[in-house]
N, C-alpha and C. Protein backbone atom coordinates (compact mmCIF):
# COMPACT_ATOMS: atom_id res chain seq x y z
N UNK A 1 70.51 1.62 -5.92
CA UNK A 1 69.28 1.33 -5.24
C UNK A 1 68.52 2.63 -5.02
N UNK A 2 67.12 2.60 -5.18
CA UNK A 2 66.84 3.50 -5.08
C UNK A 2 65.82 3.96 -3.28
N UNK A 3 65.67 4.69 -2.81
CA UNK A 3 65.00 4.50 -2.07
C UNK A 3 63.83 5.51 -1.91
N UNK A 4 63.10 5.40 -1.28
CA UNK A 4 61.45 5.87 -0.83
C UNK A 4 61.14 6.26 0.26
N UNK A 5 60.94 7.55 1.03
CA UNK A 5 60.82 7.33 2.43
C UNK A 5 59.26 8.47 2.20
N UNK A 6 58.33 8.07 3.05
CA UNK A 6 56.89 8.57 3.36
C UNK A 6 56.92 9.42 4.60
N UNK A 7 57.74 9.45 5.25
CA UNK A 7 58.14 10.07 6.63
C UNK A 7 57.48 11.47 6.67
N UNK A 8 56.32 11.25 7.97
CA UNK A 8 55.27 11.90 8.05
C UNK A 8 54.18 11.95 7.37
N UNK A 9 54.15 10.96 6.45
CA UNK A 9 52.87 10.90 5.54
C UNK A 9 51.73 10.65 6.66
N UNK A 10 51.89 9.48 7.22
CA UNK A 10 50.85 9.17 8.53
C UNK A 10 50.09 10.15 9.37
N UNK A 11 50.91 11.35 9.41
CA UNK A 11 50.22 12.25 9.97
C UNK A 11 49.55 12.93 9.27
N UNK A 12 49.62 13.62 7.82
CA UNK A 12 48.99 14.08 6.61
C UNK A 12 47.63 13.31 5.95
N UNK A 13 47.79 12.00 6.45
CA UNK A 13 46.48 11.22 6.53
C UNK A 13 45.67 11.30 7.75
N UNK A 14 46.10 11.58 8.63
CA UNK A 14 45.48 11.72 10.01
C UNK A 14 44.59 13.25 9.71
N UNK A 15 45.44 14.44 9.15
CA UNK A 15 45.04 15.83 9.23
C UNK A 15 43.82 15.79 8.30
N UNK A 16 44.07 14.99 6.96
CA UNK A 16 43.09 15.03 5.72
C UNK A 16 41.54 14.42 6.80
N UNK A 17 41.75 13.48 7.02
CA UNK A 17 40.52 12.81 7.71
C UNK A 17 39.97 12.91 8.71
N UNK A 18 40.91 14.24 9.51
CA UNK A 18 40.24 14.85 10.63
C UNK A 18 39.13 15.80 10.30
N UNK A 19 40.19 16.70 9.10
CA UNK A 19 39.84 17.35 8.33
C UNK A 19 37.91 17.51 7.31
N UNK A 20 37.99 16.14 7.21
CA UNK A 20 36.43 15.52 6.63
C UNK A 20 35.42 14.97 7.74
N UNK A 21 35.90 14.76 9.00
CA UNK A 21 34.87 13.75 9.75
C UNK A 21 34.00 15.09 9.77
N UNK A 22 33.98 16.21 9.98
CA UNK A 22 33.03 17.00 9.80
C UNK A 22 31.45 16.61 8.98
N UNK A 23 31.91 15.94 7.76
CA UNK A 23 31.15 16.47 6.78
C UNK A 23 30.64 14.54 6.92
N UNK A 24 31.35 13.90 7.31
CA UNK A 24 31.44 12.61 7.54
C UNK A 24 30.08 12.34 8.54
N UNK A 25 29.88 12.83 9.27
CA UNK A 25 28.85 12.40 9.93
C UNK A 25 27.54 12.71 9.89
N UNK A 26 27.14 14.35 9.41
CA UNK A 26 26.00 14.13 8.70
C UNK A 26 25.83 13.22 7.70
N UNK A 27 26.59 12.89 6.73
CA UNK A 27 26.95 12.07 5.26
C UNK A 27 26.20 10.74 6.08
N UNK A 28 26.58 10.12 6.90
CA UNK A 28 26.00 9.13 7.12
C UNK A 28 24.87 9.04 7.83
N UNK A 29 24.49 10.03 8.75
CA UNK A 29 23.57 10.19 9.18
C UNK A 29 22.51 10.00 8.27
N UNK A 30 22.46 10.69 7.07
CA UNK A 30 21.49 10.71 5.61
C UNK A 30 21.57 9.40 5.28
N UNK A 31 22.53 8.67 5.12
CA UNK A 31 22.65 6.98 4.71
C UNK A 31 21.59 6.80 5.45
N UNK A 32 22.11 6.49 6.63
CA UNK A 32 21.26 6.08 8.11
C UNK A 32 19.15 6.13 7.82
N UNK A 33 18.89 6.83 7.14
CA UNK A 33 17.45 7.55 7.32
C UNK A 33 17.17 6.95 5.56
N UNK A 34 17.84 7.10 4.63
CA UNK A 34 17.48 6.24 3.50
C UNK A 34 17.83 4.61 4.03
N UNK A 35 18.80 4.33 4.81
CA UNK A 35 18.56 2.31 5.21
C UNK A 35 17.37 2.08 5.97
N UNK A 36 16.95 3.53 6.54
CA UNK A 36 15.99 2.84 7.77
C UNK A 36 14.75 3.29 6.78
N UNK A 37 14.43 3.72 6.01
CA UNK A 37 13.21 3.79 5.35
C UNK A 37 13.17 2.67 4.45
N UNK A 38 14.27 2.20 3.95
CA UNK A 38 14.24 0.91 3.42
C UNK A 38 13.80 -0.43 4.49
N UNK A 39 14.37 -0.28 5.54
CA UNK A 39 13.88 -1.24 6.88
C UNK A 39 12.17 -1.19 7.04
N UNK A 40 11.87 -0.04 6.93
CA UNK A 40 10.30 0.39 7.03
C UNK A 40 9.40 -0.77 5.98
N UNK A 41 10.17 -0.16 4.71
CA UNK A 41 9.60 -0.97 3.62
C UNK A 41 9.24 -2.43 4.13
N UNK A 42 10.96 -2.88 4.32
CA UNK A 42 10.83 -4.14 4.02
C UNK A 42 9.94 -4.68 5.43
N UNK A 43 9.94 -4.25 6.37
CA UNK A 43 9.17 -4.95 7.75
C UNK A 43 7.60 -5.04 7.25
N UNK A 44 6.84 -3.76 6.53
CA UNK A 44 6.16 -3.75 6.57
C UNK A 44 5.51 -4.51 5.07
N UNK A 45 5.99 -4.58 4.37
CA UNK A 45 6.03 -6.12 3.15
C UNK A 45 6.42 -6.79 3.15
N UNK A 46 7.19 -7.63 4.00
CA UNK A 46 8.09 -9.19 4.21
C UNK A 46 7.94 -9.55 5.70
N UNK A 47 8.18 -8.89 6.93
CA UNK A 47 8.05 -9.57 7.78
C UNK A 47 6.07 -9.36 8.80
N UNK A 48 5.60 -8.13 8.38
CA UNK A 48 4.51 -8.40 8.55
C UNK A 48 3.43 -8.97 8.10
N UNK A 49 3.55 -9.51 6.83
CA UNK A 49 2.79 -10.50 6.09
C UNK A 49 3.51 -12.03 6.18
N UNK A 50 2.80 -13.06 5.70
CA UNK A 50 2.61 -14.29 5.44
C UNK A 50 2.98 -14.98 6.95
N UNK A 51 4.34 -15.94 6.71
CA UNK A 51 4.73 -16.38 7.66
C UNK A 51 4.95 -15.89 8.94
N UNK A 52 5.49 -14.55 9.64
CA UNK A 52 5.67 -14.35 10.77
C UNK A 52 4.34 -13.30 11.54
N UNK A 53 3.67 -12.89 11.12
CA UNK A 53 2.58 -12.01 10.94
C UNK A 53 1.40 -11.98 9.82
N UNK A 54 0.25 -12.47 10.07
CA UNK A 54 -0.91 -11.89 9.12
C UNK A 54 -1.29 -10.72 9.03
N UNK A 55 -1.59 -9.70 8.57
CA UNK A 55 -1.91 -8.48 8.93
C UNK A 55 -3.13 -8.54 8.59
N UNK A 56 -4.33 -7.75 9.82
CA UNK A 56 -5.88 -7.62 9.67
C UNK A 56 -6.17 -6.03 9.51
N UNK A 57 -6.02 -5.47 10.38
CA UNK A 57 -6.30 -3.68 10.58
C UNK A 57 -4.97 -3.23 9.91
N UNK A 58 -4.36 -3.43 9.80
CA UNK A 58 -3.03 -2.35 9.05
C UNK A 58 -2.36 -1.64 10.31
N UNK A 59 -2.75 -1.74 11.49
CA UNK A 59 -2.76 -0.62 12.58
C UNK A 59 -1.13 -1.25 13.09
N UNK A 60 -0.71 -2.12 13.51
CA UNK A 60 0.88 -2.39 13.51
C UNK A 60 1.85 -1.91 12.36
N UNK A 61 1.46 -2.12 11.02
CA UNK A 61 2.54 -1.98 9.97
C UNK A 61 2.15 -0.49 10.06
N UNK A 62 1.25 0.50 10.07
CA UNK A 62 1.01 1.72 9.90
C UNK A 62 1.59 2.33 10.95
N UNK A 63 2.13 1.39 12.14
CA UNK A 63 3.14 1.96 13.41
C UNK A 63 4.44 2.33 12.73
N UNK A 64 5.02 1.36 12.12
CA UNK A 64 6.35 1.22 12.05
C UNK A 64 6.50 2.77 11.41
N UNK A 65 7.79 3.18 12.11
CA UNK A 65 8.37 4.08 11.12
C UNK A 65 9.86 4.41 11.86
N UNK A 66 10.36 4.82 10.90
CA UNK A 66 11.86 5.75 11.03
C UNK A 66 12.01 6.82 11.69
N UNK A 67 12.91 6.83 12.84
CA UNK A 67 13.19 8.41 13.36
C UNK A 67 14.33 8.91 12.42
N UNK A 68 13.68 9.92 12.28
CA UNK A 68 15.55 10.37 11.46
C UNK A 68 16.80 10.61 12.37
N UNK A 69 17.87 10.16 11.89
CA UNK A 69 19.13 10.27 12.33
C UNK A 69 19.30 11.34 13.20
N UNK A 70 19.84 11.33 14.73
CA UNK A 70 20.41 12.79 15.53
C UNK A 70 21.84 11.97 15.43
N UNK A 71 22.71 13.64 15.45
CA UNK A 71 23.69 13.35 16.47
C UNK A 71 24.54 13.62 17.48
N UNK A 72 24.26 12.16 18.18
CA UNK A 72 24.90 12.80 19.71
C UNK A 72 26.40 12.23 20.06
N UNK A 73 27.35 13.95 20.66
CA UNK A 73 28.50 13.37 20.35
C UNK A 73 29.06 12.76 19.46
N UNK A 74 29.93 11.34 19.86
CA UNK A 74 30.21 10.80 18.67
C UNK A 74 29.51 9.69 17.95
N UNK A 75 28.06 9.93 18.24
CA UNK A 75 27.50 8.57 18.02
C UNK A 75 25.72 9.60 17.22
N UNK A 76 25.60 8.39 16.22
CA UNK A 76 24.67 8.65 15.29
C UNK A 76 23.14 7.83 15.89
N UNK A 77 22.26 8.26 16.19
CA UNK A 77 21.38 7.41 16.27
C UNK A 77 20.30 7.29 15.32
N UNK A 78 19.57 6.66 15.03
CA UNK A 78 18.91 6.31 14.18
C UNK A 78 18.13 5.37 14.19
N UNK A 79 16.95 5.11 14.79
CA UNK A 79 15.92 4.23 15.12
C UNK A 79 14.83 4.19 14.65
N UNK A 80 14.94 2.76 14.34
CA UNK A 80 13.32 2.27 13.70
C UNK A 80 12.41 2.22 14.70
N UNK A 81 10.46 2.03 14.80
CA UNK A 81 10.05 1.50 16.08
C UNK A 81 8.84 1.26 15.68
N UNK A 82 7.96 0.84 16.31
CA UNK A 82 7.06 0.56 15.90
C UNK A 82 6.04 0.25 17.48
N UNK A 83 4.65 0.30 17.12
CA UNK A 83 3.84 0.26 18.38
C UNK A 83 2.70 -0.43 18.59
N UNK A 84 1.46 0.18 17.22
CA UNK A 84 0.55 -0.30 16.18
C UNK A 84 -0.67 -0.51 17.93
N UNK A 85 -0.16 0.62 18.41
CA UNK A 85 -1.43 1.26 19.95
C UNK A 85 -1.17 -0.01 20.83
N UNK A 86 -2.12 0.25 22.08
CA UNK A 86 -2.28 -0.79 22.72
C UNK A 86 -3.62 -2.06 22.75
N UNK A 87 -3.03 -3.35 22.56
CA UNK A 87 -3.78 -4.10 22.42
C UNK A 87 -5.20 -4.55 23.34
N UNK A 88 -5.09 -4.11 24.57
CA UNK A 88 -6.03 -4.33 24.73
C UNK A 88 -5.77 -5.20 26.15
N UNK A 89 -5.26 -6.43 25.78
CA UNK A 89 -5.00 -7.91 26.46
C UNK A 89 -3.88 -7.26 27.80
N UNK A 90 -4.00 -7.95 28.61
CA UNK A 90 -3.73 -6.91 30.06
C UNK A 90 -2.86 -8.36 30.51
N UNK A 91 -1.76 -7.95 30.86
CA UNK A 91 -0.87 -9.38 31.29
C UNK A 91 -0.52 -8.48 32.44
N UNK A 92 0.54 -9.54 33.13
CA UNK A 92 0.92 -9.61 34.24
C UNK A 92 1.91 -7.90 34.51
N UNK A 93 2.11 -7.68 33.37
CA UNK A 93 3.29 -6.56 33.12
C UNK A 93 2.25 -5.63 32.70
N UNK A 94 1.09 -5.23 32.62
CA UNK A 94 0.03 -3.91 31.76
C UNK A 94 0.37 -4.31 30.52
N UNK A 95 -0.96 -3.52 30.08
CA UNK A 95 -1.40 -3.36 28.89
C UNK A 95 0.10 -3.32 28.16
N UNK A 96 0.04 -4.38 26.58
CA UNK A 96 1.04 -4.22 25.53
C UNK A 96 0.89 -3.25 24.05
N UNK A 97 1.41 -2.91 24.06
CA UNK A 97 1.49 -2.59 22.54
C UNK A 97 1.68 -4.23 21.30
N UNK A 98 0.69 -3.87 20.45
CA UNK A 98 1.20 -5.20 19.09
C UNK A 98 2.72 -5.42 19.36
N UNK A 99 3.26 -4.22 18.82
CA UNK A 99 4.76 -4.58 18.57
C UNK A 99 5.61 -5.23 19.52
N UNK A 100 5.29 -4.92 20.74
CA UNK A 100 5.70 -5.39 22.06
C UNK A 100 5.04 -6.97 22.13
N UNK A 101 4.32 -6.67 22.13
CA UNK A 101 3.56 -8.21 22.28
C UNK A 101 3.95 -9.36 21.04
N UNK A 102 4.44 -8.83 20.45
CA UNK A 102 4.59 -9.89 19.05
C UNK A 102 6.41 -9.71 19.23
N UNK A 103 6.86 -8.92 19.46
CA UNK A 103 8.52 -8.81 19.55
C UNK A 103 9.22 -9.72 20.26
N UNK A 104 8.66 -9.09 21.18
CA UNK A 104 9.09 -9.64 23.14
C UNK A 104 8.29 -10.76 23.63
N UNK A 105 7.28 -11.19 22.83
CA UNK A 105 6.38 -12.12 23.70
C UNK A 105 6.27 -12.14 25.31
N UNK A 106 4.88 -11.87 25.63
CA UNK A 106 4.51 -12.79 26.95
C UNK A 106 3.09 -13.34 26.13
N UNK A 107 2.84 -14.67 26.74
CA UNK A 107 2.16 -15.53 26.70
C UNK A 107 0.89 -15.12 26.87
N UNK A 108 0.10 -14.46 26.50
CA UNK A 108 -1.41 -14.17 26.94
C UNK A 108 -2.66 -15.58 26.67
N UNK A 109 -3.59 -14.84 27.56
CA UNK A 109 -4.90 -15.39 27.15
C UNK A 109 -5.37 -14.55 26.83
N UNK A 110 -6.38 -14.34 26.08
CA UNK A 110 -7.72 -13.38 25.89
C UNK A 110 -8.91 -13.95 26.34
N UNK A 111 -9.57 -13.25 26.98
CA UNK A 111 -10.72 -13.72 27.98
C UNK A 111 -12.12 -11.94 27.06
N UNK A 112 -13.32 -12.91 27.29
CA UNK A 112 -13.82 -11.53 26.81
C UNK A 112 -14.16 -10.95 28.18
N UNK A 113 -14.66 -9.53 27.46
CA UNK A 113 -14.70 -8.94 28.67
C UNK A 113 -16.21 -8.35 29.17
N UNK A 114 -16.98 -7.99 27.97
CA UNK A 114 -17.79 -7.64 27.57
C UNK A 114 -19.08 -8.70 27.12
N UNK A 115 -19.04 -10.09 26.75
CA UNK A 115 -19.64 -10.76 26.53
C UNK A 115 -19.32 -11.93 27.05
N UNK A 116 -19.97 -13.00 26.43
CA UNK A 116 -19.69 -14.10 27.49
C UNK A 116 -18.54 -15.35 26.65
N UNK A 117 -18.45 -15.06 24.74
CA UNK A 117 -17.60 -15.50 24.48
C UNK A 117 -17.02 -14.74 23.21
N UNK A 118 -15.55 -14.83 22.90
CA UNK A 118 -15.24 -14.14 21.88
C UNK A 118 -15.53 -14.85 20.42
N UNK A 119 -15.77 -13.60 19.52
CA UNK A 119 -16.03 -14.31 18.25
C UNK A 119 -15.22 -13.70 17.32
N UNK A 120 -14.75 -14.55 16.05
CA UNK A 120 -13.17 -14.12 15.44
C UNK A 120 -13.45 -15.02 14.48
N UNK A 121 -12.66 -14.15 13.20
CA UNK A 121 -12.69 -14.95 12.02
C UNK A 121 -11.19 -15.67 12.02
N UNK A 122 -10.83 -16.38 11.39
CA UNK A 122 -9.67 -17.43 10.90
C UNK A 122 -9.30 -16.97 10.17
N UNK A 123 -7.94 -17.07 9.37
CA UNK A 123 -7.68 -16.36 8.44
C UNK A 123 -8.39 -17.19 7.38
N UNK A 124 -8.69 -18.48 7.06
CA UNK A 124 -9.04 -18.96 6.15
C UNK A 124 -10.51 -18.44 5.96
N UNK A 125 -11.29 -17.76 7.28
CA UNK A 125 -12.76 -16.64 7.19
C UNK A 125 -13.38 -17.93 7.78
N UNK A 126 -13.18 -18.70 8.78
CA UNK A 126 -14.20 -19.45 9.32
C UNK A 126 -14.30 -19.10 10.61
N UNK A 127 -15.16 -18.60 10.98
CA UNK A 127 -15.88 -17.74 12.20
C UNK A 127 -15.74 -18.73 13.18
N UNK A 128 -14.94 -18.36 14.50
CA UNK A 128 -14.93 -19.19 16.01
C UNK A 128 -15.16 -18.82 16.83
N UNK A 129 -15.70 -19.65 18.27
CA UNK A 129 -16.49 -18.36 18.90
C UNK A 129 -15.42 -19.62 20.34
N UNK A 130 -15.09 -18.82 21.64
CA UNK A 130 -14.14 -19.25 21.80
C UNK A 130 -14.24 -18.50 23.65
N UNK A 131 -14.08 -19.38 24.77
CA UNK A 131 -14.08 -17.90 26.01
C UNK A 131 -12.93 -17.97 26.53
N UNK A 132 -12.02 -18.73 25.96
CA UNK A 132 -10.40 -17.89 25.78
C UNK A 132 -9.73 -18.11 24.75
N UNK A 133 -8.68 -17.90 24.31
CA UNK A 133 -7.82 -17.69 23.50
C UNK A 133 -6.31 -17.78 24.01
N UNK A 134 -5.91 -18.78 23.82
CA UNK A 134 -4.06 -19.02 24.29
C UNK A 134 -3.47 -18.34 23.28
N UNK A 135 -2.61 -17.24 23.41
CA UNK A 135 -1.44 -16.36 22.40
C UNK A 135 -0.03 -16.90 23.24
N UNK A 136 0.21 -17.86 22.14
CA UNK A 136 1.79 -18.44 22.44
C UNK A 136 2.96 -17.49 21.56
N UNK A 137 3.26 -16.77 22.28
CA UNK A 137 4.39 -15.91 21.60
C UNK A 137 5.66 -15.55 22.40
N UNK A 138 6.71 -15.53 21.49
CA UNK A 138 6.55 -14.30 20.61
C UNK A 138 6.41 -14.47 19.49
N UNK A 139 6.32 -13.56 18.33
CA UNK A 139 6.72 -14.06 16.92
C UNK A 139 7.43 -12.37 16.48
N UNK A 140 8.78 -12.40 16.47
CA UNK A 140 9.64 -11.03 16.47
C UNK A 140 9.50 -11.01 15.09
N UNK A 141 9.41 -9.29 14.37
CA UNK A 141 9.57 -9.17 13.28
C UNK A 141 10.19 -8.22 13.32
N UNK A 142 10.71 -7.13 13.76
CA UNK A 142 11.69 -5.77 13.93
C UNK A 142 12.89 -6.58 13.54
N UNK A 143 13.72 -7.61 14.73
CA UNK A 143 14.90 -7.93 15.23
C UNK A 143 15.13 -9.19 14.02
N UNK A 144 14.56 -9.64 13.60
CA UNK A 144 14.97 -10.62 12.34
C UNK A 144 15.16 -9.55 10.92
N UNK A 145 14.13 -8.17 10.89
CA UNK A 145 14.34 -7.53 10.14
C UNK A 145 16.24 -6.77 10.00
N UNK A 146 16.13 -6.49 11.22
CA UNK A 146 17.65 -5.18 10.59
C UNK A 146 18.55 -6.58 10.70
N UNK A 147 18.25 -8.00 11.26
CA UNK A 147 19.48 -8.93 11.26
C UNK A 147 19.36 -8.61 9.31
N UNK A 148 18.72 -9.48 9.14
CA UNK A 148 18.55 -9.38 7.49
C UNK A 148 19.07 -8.03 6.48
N UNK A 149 18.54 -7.03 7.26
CA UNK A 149 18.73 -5.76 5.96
C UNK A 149 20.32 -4.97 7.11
N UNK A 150 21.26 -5.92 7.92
CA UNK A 150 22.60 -5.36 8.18
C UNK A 150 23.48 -5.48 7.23
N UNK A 151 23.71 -6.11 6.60
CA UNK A 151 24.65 -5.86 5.26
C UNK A 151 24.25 -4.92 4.23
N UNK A 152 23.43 -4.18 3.99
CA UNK A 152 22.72 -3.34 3.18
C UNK A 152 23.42 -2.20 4.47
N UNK A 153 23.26 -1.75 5.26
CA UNK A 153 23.11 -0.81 6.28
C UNK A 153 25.00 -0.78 5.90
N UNK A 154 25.76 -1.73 6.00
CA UNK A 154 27.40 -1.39 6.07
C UNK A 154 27.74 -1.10 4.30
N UNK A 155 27.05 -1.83 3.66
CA UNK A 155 27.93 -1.47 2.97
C UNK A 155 27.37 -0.09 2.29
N UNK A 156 26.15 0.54 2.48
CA UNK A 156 25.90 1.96 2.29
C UNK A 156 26.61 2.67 2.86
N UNK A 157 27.04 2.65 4.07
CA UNK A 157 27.54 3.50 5.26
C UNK A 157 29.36 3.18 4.57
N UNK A 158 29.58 2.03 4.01
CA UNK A 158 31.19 2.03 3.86
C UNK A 158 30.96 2.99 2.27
N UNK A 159 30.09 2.87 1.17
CA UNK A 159 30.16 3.64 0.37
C UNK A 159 29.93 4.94 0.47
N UNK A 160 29.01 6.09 1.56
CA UNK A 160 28.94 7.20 2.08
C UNK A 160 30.48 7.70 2.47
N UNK A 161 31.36 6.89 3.03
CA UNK A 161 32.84 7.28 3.39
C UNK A 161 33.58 7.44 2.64
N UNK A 162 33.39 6.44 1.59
CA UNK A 162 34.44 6.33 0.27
C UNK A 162 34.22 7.53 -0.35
N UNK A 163 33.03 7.58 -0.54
CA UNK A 163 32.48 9.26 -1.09
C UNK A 163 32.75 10.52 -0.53
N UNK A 164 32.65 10.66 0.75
CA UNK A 164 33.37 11.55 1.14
C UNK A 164 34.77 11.83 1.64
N UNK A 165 35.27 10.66 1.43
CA UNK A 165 36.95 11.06 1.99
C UNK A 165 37.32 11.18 0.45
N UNK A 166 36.57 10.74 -0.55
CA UNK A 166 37.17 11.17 -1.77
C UNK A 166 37.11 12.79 -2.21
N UNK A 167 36.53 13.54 -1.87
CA UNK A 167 36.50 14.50 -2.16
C UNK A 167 37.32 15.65 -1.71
């Protein structure tokens, strides 16, 4: 019979991979900032157009962007965000930002302020003239985004590891 013993290998895997988390966490950090520029993309061609968002001024999708990766301790951050200024419409909580207001929903009216009624095209371009406006929201497009582009985000981040513990 022959036999096999690994005795202490466990720890020689422990030293190798202590050994790399060094190089391991910038490595992903860089993943991190190529997924979230891909997140950028896709929010700002899939979830701010058609169904969950029309886009008029560009001024929300021209918010969105990527912070690049810090890191703190043992933890990588890396945040998308978006703002696209403040709207204007004054709720119970102050003035919102688009992104806030379309994310998080509160319920607004728009009342004019300046005239005596508001006037606004449709998206189909048929002009309404209107002295309030009910905004039933929310309609989230960030938080449906990274649900969607999280499997893209692991398995980059599991191939960044493979890559570097291989080396």
């Amino acid at each position: 019979m022959i036999s096999v013993s690994y005795a202490g290998s466990d720890r020689v895997v422990i030293q190798v991979v202590e050994a790399k988390v060094d190089n391991l966490k910038p490595a992903i950090a860089e993943t991190l900032n190529i997924e979230n520029a891909n997140t950028v993309s896709y929010i700002v061609t899939e979830e701010l157009h058609g169904e969950v968002l029309n886009q008029r001024s560009g001024k929300l999708a021209g918010s969105i962007r990527a912070i690049p990766a810090t890191l703190e301790g043992d933890k990588i951050i890396a945040p998308v965000e978006g703002g696209g200024g403040p709207t204007g419409i004054h709720t119970s909580h102050g003035d919102s930002s688009y992104a806030d207001l379309f994310e998080h929903g509160k319920p607004v009216d728009i009342v004019p302020i300046n005239a005596k009624v508001l006037r606004f095209e449709t998206i189909d371009g048929e002009v309404v003239y209107a002295k309030k406006v009910h905004l039933d929201l929310p309609r989230p497009f960030m938080a449906p985004a990274l649900e969607y582009r999280t499997p893209a985000y692991l398995a980059a981040v599991e191939s960044t590891i493979s890559v570097e513990l291989a080396k």
